[in-house]
Protein backbone atom coordinates (compact mmCIF):
# COMPACT_ATOMS: atom_id res chain seq x y z
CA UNK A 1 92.65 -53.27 -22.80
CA UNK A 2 95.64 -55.21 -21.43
CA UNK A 3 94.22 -56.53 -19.00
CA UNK A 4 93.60 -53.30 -16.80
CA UNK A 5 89.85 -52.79 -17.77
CA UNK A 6 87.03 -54.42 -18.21
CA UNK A 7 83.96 -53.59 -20.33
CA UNK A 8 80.54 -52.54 -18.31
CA UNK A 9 77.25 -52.86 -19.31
CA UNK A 10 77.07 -49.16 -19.33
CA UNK A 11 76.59 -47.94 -22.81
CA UNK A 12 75.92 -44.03 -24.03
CA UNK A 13 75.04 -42.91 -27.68
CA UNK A 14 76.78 -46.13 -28.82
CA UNK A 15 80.04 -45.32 -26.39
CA UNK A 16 80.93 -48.39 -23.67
CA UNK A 17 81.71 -47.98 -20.50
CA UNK A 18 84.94 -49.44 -18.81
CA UNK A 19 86.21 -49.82 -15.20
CA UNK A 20 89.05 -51.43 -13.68
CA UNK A 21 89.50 -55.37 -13.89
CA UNK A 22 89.31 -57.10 -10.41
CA UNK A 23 93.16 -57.77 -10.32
CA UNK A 24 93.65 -53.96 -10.94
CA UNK A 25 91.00 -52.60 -8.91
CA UNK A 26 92.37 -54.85 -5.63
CA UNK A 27 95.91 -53.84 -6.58
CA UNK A 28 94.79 -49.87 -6.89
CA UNK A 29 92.86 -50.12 -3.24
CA UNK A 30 95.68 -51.99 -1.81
CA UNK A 31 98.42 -48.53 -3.09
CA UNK A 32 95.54 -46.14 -1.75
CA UNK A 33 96.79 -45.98 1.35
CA UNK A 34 100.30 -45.43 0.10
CA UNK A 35 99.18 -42.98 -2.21
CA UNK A 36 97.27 -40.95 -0.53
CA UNK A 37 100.00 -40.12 1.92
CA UNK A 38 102.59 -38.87 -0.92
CA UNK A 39 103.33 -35.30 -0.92
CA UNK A 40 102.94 -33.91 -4.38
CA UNK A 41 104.55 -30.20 -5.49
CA UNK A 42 104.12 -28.09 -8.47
CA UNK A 43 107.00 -27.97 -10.27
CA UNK A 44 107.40 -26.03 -14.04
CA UNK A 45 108.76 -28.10 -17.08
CA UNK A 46 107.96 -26.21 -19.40
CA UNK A 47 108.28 -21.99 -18.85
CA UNK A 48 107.49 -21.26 -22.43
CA UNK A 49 104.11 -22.77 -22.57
CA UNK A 50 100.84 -21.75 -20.72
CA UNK A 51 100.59 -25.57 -18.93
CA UNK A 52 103.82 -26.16 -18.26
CA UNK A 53 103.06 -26.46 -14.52
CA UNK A 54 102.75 -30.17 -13.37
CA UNK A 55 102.49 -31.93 -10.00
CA UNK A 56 105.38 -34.00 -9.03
CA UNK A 57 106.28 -36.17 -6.02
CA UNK A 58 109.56 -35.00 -4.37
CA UNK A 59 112.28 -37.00 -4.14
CA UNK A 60 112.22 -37.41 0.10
CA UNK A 61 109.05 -39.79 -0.40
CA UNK A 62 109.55 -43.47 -0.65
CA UNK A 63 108.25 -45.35 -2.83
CA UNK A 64 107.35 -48.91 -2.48
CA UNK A 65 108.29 -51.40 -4.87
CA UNK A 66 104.92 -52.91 -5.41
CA UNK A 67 103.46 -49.01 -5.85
CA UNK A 68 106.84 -48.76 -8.71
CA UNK A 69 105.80 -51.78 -10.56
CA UNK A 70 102.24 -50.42 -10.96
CA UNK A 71 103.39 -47.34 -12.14
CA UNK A 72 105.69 -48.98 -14.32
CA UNK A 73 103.02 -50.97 -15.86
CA UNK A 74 100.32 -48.24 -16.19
CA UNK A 75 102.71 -46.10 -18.01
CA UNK A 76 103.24 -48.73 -20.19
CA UNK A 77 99.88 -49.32 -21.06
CA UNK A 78 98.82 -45.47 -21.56
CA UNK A 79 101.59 -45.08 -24.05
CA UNK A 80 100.36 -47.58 -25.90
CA UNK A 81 96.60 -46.78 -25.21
CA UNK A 82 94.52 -46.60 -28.84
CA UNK A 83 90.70 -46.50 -30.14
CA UNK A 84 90.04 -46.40 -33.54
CA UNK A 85 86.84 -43.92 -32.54
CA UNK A 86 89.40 -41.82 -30.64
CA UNK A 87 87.63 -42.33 -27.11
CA UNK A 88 87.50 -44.19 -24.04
CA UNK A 89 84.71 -43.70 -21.66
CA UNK A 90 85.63 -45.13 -17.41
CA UNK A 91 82.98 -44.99 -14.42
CA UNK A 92 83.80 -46.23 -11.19
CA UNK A 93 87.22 -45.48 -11.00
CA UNK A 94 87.22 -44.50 -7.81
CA UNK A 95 86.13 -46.08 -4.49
CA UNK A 96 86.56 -45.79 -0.70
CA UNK A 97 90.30 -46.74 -0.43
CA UNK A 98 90.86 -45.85 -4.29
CA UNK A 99 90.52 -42.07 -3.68
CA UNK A 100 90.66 -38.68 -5.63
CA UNK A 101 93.77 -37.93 -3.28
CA UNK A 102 95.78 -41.21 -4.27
CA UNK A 103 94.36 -40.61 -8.01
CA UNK A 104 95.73 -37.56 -8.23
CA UNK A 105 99.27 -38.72 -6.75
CA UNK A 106 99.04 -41.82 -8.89
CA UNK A 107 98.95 -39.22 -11.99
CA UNK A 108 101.52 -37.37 -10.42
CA UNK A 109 103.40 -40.12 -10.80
CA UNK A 110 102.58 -41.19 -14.12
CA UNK A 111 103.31 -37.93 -15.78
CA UNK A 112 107.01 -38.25 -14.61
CA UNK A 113 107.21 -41.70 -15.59
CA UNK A 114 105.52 -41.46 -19.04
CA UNK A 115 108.21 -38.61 -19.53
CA UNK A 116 111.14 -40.36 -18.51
CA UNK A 117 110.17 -43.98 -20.96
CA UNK A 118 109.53 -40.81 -23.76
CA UNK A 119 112.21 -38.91 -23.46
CA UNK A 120 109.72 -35.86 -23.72
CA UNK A 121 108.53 -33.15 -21.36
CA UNK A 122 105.02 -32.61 -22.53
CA UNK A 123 103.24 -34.91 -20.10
CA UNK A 124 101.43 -33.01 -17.36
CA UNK A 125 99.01 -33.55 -14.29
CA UNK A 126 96.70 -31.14 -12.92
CA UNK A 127 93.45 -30.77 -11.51
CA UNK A 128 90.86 -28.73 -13.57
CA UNK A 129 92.87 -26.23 -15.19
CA UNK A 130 90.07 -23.30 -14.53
CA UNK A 131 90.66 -20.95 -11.67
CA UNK A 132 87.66 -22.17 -8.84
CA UNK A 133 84.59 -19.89 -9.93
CA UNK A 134 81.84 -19.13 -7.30
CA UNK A 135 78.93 -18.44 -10.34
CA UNK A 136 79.99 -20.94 -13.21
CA UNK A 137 78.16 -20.41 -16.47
CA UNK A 138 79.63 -23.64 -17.77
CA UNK A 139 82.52 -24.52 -20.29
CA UNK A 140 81.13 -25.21 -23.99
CA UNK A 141 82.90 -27.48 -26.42
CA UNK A 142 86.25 -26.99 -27.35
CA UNK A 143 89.44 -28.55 -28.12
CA UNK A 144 92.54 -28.01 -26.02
CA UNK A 145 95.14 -28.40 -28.96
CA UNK A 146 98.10 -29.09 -26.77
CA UNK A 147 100.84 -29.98 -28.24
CA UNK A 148 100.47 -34.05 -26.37
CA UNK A 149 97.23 -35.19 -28.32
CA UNK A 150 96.16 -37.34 -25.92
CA UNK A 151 94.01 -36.24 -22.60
CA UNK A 152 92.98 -38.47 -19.60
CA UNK A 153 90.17 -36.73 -17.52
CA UNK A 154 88.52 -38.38 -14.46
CA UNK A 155 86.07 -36.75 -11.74
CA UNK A 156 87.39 -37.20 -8.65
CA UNK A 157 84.83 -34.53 -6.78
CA UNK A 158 81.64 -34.35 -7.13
CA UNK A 159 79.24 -31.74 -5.00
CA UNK A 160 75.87 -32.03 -4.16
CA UNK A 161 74.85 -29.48 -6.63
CA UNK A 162 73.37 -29.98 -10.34
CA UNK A 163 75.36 -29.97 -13.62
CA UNK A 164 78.83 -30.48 -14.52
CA UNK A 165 77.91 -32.65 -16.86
CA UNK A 166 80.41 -34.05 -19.32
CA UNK A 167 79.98 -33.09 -23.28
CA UNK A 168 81.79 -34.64 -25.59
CA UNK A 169 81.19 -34.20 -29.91
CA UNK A 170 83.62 -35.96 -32.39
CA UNK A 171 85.23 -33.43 -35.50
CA UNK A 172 82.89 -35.29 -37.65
CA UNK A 173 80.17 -33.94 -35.73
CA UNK A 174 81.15 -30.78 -35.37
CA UNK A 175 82.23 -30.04 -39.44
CA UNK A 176 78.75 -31.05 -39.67
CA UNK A 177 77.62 -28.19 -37.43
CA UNK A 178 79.94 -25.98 -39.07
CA UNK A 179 78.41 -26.37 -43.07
CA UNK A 180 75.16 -26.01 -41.21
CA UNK A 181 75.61 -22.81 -39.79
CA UNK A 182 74.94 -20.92 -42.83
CA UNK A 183 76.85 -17.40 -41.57
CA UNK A 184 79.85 -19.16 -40.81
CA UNK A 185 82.68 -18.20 -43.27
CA UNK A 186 84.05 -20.97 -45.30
CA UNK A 187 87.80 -19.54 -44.40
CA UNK A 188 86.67 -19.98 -40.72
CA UNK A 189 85.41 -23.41 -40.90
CA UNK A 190 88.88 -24.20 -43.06
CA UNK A 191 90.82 -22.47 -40.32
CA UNK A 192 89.16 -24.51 -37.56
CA UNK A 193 89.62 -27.62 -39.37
CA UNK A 194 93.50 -27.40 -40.11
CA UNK A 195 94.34 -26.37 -37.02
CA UNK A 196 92.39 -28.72 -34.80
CA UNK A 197 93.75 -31.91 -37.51
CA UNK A 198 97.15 -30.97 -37.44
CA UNK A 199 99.67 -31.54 -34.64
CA UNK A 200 100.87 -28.43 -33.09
CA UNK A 201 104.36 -27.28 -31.99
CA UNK A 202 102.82 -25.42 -29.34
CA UNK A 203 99.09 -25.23 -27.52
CA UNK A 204 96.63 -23.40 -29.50
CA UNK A 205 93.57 -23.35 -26.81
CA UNK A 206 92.17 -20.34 -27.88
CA UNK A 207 93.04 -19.98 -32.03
CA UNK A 208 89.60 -21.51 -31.95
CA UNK A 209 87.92 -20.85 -28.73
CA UNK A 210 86.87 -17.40 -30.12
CA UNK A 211 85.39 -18.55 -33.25
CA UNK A 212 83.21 -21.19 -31.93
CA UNK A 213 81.99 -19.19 -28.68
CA UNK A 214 83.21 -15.31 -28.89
CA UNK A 215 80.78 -12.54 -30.12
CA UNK A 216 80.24 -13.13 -34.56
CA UNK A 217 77.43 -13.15 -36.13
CA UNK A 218 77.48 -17.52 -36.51
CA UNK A 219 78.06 -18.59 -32.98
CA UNK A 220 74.17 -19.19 -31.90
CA UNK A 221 73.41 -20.97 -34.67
CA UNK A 222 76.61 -23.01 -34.14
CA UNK A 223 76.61 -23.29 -30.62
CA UNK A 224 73.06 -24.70 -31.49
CA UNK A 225 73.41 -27.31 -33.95
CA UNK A 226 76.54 -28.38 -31.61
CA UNK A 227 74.06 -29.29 -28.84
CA UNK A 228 72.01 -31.09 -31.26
CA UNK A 229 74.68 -33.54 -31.70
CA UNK A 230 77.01 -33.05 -28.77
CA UNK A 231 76.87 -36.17 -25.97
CA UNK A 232 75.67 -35.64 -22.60
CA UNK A 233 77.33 -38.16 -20.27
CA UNK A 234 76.05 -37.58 -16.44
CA UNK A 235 78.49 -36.71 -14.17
CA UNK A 236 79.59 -38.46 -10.82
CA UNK A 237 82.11 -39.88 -8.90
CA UNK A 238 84.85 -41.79 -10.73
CA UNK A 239 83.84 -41.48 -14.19
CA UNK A 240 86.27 -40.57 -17.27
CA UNK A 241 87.16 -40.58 -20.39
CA UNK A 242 90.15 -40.68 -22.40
CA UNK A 243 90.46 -38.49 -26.00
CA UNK A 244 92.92 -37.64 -28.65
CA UNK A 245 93.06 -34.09 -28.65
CA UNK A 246 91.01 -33.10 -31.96
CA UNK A 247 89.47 -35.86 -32.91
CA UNK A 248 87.03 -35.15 -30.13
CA UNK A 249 86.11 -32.08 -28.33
CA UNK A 250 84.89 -31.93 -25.09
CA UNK A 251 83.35 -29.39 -22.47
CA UNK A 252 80.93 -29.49 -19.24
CA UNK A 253 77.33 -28.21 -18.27
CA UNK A 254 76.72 -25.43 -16.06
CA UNK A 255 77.34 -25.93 -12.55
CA UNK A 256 75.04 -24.86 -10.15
CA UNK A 257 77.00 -23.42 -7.27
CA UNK A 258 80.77 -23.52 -6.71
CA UNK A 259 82.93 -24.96 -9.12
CA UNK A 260 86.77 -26.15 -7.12
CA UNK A 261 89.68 -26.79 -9.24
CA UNK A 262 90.55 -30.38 -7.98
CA UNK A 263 86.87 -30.99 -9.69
CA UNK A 264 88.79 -33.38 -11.84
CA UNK A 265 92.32 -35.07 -12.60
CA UNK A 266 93.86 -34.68 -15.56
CA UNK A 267 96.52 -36.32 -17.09
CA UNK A 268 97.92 -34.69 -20.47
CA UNK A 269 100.34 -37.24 -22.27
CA UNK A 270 101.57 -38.71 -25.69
CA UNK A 271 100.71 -42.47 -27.19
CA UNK A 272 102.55 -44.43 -29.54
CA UNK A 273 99.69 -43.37 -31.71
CA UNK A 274 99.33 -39.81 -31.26
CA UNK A 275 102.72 -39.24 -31.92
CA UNK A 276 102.25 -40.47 -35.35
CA UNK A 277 99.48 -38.16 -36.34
CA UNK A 278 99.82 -35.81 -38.95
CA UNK A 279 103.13 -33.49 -38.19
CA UNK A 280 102.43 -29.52 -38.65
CA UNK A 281 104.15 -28.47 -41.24
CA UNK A 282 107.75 -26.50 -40.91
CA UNK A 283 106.57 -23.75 -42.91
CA UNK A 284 103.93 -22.54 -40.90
CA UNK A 285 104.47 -19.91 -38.70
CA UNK A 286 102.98 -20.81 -35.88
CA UNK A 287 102.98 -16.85 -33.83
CA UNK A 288 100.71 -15.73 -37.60
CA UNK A 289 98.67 -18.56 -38.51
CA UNK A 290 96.07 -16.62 -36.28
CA UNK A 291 92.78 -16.19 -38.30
CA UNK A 292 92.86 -12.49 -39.23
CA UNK A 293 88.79 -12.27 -37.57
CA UNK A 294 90.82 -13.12 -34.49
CA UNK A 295 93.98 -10.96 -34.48
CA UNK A 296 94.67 -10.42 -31.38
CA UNK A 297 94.76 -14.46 -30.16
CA UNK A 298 98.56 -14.25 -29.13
CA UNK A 299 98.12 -11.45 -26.55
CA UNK A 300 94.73 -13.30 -25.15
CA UNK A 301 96.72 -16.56 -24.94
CA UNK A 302 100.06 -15.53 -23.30
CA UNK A 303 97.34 -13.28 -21.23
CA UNK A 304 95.80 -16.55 -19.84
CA UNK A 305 99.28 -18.07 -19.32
CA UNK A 306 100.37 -15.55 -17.09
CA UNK A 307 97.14 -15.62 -14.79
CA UNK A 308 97.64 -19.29 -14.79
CA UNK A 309 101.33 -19.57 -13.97
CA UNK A 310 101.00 -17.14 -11.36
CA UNK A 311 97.83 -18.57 -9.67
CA UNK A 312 99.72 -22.28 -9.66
CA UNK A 313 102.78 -20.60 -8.27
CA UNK A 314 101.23 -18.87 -5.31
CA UNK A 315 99.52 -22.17 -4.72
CA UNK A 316 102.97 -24.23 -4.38
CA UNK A 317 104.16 -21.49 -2.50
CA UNK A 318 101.37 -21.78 0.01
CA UNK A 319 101.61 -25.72 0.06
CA UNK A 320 105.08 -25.34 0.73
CA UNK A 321 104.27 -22.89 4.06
CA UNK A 322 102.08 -25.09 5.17
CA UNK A 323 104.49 -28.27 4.76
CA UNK A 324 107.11 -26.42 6.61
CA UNK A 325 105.10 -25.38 9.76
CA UNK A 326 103.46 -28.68 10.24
């Protein structure tokens, strides 16, 4: 992939495994020092939409020209990042001078940067976008339906505690679950399908959520023949994977203790590709496309928004506290 991985001999349910070439991983350990010194912020570009909130390295830190250059090129290569399967799957990632911390500024980064070369302002980077949960019961499959189709998520903590496991099942897989489940209402598995194949003008998280998870009369015997066919890719230190938003959906085992928001990094962005997938149409009204079983999806949604924008806030607000009295 242009020359910044390398294929392993790692290989899951038919999925390789890549890593960093040698030239990249030595450049990336040589910028961890740098990197993991950078002050990052929360800043908002976007208040209308529930993850509009994005870390962002202020202006007062310098940056080097060699740490520039790698940005430069990494941005270059994510926008024009492609798989014909829709997924990428990373492992070691990360190492002992290639940390979470300079990950997570090196995303910082890159979200600004893939912005500015797009002209767009729907490139984010967070950690785990969950509130920290002291009993975790796990996060099923789903699609996040943002309206950037393409998602980079890499594990930069890992506890000594079972699960967290990664779970990833294609929308081939999961249409296939859906005829299966008998009780499942053709207009719901119609509904799931146009809205997780179209591009969206805004994120839809939770116009499916419901009907795959909440309380009807289909979701155990979905939820069931999802496992069946779902992936289960171990989870540790450094490992990824990269997925256009719908063509795969993806979730996480239970976790068996604490579960800490900077769990992962994420990096939400566009590619030359997924900007070409199938537009939504103009005539659909996006505020009641909402499946009538779940009416009441716009309230739950800008519900979550608000608990997420403040919790974010009140975090920046505390980081910045703590920056001024050191």
């Amino acid at each position: 992939m242009n020359g910044f991985f390398r294929n392993t001999d790692r290989l899951i349910c038919g999925l390789p495994f890549y890593t960093w070439t040698d030239q990249w991983a030595k450049t990336l350990n040589l910028l961890g020092r740098e990197l993991s010194e950078l002050e990052t912020i929360i800043i908002n570009i976007d208040p209308d939409e529930p993850y509009g909130l994005t870390y962002s390295i202020p202006k007062k830190n310098k940056i080097s020209r060699e740490l520039n250059k790698a940005v430069d090129n990494l941005a270059e290569m994510l926008l024009k990042i492609s798989s014909q399967r829709g997924i990428i799957m990373f492992e070691n990632l990360l190492s002992e001078k290639f940390t979470s911390k300079s990950l997570h500024s090196l995303f910082s980064l890159l979200s600004k940067r893939i912005n500015d070369k797009q002209g767009l302002t729907n490139s984010i980077s967070l950690h785990s976008p969950i509130k920290s949960e002291s009993h975790d019961r796990g996060f099923p499959i789903h699609a996040d339906l943002f309206k950037a189709r393409a998602i980079l998520n890499i594990i930069s903590q890992v506890d000594q505690v079972e699960g967290g496991d990664i779970i990833l099942i294609s929308f081939e897989e999961l249409l296939d679950a859906m005829h299966e489940t008998s009780s499942m209402p053709t207009s719901v598995i119609n509904f799931v399908q146009n809205i997780v194949s179209k591009r969206t003008s805004c994120d839809r998280f939770h116009s499916i959520f419901d009907l795959m998870h909440g309380n009807y009369p289909w979701v155990s015997h979905l939820e069931a023949a999802i496992e069946t066919r779902q992936i289960c890719i171990p989870s540790s230190y450094g490992v990824g994977y990269f997925i256009v938003d719908g063509q795969w959906l993806h979730g996480r085992t239970k976790i068996n203790g604490p579960v800490f928001e900077t769990r992962l990094e994420r990096l939400v962005f566009d590619t030359e590709d997924t900007i070409s997938l199938q537009p939504l149409s103009p005539n659909v009204d996006i505020e009641s496309s909402q499946h009538p079983i779940y009416a009441d999806n716009t309230l739950f949604f800008k519900a979550e928004k608000s608990f997420l924008n403040k919790h974010l806030s009140k975090k920046s607000l505390d980081q910045s506290k703590a920056s001024t009295v050191n």
